[in-house]
N, C-alpha and C. Protein backbone atom coordinates (compact mmCIF):
# COMPACT_ATOMS: atom_id res chain seq x y z
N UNK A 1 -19.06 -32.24 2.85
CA UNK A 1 -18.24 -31.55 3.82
C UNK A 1 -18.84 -30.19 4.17
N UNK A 2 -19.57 -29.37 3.26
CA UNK A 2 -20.07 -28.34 3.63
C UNK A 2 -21.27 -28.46 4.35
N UNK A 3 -21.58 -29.28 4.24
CA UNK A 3 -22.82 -29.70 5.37
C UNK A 3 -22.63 -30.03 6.79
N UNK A 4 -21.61 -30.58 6.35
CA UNK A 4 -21.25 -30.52 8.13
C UNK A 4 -20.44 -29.26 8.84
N UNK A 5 -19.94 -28.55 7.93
CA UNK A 5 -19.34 -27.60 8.45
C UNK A 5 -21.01 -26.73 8.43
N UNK A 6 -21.76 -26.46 7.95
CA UNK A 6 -22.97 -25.93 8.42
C UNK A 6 -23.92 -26.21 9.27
N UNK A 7 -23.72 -27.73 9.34
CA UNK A 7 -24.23 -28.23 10.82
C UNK A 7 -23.52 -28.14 11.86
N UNK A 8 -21.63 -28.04 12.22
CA UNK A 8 -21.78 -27.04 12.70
C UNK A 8 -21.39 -25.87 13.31
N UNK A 9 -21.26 -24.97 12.68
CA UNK A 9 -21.93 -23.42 12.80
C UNK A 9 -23.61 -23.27 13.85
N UNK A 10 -23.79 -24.44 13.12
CA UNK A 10 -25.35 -24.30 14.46
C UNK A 10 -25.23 -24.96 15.05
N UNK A 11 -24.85 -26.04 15.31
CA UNK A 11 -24.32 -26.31 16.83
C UNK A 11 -23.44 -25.35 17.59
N UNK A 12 -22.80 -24.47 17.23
CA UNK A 12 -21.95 -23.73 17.96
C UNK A 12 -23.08 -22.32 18.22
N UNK A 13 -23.91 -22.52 17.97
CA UNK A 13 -25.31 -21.50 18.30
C UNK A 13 -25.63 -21.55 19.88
N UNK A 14 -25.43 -23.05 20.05
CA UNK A 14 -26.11 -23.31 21.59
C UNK A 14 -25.02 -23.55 22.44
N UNK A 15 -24.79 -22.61 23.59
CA UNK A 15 -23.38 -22.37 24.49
C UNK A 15 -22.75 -23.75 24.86
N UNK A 16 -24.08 -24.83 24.91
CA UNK A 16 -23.55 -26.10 25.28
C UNK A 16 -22.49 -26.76 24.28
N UNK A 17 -22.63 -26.28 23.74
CA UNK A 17 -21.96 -26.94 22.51
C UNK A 17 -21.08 -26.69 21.93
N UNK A 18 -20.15 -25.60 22.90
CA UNK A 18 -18.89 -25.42 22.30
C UNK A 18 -17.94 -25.92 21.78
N UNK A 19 -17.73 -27.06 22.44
CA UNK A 19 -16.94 -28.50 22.54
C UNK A 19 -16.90 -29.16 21.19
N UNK A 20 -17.86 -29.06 20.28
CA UNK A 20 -18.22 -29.47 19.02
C UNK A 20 -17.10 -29.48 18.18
N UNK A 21 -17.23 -30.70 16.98
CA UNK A 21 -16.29 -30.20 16.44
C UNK A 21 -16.49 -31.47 15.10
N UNK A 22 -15.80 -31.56 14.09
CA UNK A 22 -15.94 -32.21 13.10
C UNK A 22 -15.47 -33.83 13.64
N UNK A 23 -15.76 -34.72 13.13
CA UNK A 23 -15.25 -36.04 13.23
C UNK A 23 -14.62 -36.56 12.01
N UNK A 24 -13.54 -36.91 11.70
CA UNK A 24 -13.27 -37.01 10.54
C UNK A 24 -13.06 -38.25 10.17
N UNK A 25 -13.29 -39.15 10.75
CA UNK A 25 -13.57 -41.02 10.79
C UNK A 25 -14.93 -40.96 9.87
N UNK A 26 -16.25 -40.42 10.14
CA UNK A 26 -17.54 -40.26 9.65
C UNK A 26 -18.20 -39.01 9.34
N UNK A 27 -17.34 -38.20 9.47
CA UNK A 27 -17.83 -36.45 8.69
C UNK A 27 -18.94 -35.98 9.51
N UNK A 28 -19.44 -36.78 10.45
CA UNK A 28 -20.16 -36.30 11.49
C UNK A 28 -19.80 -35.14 12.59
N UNK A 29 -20.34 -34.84 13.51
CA UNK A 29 -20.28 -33.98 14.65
C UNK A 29 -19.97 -34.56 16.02
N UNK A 30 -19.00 -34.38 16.33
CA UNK A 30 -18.83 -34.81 18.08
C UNK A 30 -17.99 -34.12 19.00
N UNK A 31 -18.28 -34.35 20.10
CA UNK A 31 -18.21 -33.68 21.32
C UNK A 31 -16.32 -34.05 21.08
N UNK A 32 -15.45 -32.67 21.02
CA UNK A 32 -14.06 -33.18 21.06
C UNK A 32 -13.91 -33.37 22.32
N UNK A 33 -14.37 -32.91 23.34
CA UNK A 33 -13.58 -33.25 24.92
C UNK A 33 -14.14 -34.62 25.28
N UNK A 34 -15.12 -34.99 24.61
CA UNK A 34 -15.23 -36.47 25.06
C UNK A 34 -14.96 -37.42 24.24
N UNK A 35 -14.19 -37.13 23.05
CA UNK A 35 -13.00 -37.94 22.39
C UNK A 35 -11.98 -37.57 22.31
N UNK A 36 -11.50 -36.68 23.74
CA UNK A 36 -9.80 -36.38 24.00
C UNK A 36 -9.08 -35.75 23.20
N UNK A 37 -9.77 -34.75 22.34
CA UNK A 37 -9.49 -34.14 21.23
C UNK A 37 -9.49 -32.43 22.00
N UNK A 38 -8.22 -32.04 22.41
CA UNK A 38 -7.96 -30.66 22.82
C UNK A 38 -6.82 -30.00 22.44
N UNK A 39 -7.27 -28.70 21.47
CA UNK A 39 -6.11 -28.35 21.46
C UNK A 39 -5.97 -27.07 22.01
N UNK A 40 -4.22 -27.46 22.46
CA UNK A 40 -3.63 -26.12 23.44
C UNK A 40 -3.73 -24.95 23.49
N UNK A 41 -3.97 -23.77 23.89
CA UNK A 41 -3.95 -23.00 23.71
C UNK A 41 -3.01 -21.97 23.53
N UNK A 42 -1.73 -22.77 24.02
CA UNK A 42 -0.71 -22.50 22.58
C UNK A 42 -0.31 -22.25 21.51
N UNK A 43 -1.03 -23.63 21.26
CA UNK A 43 -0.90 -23.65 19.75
C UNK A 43 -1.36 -22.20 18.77
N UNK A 44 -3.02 -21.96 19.48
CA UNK A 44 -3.55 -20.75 19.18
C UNK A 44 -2.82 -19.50 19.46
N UNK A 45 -2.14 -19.79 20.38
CA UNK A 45 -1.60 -18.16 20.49
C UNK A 45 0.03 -17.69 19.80
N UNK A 46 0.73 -19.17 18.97
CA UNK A 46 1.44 -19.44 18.79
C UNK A 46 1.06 -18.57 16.98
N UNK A 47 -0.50 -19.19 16.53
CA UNK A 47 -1.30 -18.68 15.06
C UNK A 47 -0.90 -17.64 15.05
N UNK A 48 -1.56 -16.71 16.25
CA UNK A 48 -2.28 -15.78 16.28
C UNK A 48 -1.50 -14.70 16.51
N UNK A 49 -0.22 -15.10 17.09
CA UNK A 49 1.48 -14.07 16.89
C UNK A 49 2.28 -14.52 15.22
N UNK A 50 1.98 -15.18 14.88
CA UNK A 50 2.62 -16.02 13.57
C UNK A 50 2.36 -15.06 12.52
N UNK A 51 0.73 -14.70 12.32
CA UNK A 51 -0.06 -13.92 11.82
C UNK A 51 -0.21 -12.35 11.96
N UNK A 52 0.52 -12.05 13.28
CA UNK A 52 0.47 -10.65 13.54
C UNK A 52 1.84 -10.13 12.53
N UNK A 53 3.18 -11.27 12.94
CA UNK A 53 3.90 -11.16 12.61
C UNK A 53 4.47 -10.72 11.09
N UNK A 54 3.72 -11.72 10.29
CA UNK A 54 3.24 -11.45 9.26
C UNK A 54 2.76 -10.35 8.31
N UNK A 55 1.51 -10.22 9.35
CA UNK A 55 0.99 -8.36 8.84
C UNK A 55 2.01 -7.23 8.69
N UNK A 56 2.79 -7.57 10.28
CA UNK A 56 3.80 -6.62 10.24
C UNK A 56 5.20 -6.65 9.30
N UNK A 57 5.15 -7.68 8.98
CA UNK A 57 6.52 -7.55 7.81
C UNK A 57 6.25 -7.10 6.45
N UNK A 58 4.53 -6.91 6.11
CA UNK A 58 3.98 -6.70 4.94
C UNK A 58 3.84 -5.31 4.81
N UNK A 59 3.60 -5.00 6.11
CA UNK A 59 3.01 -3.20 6.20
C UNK A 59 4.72 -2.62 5.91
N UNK A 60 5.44 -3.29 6.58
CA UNK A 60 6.95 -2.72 6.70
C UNK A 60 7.82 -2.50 5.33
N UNK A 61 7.12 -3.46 4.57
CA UNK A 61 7.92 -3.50 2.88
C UNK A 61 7.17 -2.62 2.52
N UNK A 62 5.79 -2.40 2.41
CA UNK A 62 4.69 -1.61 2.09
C UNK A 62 5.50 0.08 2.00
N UNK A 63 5.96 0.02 3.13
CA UNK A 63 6.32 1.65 3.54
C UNK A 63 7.88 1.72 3.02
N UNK A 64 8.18 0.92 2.88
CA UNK A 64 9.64 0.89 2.36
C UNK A 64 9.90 1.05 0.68
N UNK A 65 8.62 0.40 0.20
CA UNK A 65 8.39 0.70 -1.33
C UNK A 65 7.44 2.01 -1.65
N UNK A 66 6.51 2.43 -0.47
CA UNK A 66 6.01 3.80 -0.78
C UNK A 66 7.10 4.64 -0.36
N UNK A 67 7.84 4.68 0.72
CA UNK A 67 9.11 5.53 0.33
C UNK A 67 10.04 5.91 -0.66
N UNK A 68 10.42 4.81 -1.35
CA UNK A 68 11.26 4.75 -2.54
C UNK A 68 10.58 5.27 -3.83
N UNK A 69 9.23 5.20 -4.21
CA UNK A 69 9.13 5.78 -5.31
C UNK A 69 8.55 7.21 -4.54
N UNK A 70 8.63 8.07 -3.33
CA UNK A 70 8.00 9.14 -3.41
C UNK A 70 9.73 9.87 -3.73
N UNK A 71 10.58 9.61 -3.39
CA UNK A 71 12.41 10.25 -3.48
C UNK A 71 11.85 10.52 -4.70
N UNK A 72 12.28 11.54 -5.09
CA UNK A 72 12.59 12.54 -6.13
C UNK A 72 14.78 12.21 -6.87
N UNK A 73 14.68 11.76 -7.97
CA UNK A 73 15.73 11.24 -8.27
C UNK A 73 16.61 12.72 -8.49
N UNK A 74 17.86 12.64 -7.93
CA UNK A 74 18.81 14.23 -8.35
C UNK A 74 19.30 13.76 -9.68
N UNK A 75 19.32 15.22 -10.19
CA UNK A 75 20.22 15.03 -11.74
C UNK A 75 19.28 15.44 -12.98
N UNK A 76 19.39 15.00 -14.16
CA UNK A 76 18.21 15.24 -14.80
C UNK A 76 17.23 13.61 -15.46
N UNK A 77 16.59 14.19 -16.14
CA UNK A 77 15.90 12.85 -16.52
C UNK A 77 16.56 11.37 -16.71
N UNK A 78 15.83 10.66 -16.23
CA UNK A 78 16.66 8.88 -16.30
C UNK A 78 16.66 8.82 -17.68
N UNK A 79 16.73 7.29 -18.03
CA UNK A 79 17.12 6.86 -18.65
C UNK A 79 18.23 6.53 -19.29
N UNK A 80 18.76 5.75 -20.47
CA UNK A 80 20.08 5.78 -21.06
C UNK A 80 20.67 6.75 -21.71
N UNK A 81 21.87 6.42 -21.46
CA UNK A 81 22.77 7.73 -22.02
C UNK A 81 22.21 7.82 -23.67
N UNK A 82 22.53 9.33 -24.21
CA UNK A 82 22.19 8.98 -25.91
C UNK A 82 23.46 8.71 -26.31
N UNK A 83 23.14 8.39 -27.52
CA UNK A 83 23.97 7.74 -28.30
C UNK A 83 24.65 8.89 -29.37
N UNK A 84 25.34 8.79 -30.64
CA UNK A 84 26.48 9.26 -31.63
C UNK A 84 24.81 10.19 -31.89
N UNK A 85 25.47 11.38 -32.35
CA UNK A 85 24.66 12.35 -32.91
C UNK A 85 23.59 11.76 -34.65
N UNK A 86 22.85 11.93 -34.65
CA UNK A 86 22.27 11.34 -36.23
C UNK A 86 21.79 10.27 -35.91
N UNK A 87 21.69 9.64 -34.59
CA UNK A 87 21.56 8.14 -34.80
C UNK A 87 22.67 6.80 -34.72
N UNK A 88 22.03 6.18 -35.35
CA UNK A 88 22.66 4.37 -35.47
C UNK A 88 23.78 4.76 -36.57
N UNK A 89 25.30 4.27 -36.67
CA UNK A 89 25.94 4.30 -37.38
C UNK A 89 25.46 3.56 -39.06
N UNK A 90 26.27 4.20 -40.14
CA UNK A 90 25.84 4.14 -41.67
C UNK A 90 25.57 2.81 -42.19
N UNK A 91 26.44 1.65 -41.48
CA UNK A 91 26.54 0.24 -41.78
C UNK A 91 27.32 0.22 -43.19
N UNK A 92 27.26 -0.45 -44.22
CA UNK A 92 27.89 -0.98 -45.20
C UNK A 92 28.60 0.43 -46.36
N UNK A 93 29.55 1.01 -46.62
CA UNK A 93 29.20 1.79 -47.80
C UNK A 93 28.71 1.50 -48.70
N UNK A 94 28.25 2.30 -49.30
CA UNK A 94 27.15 1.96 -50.45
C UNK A 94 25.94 0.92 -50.83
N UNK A 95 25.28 0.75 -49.14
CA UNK A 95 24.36 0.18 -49.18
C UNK A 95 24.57 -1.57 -49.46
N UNK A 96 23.60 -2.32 -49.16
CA UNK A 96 23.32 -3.24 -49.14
C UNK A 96 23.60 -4.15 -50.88
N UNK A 97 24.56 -5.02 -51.24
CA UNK A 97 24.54 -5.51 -52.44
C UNK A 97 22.99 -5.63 -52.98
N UNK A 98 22.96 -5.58 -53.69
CA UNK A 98 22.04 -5.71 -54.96
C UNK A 98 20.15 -5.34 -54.64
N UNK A 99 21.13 -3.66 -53.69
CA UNK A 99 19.38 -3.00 -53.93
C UNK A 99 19.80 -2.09 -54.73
């Protein structure tokens, strides 16, 4: 398959040969307009807004998440509230049986 996609790349070297295109019956090269093989140019411009579209919803979160971490949070430092002074409560009196 990569051979034919490199054969062609050079067929599409020579202006005549725009038309070119893969055959996928025999992995060969043939003329698509003379096997009725056209596609719309629709379709392409249909990609090619699909794709813009795209970019633009990426750049848009992009700036929406570099916004959010440049905010400066009010108040003082995050995190969780602390807890009972000393720590974790004593658990058992007098320790654990039989240490």
């Amino acid at each position: 398959m990569i051979d034919a996609l490199v054969d062609l790349r050079a067929a599409h070297d020579d202006p005549e040969n725009v038309s070119k295109g893969l055959a996928v019956h025999d992995g060969g090269i043939a003329d698509m307009l003379e096997e009725g093989i056209v596609e719309p140019t629709q379709v392409k411009n249909q990609a090619v807004q699909s794709g813009s579209e795209a970019a633009e919803m990426i750049l848009r979160i992009d700036d929406v998440i570099a916004a959010k971490q440049t905010e400066a949070p009010s108040g003082g430092p995050g995190g969780a509230p602390g807890g009972a002074p000393g720590g974790a409560p004593g658990g058992m009196p007098g320790g654990m049986p039989g240490m």
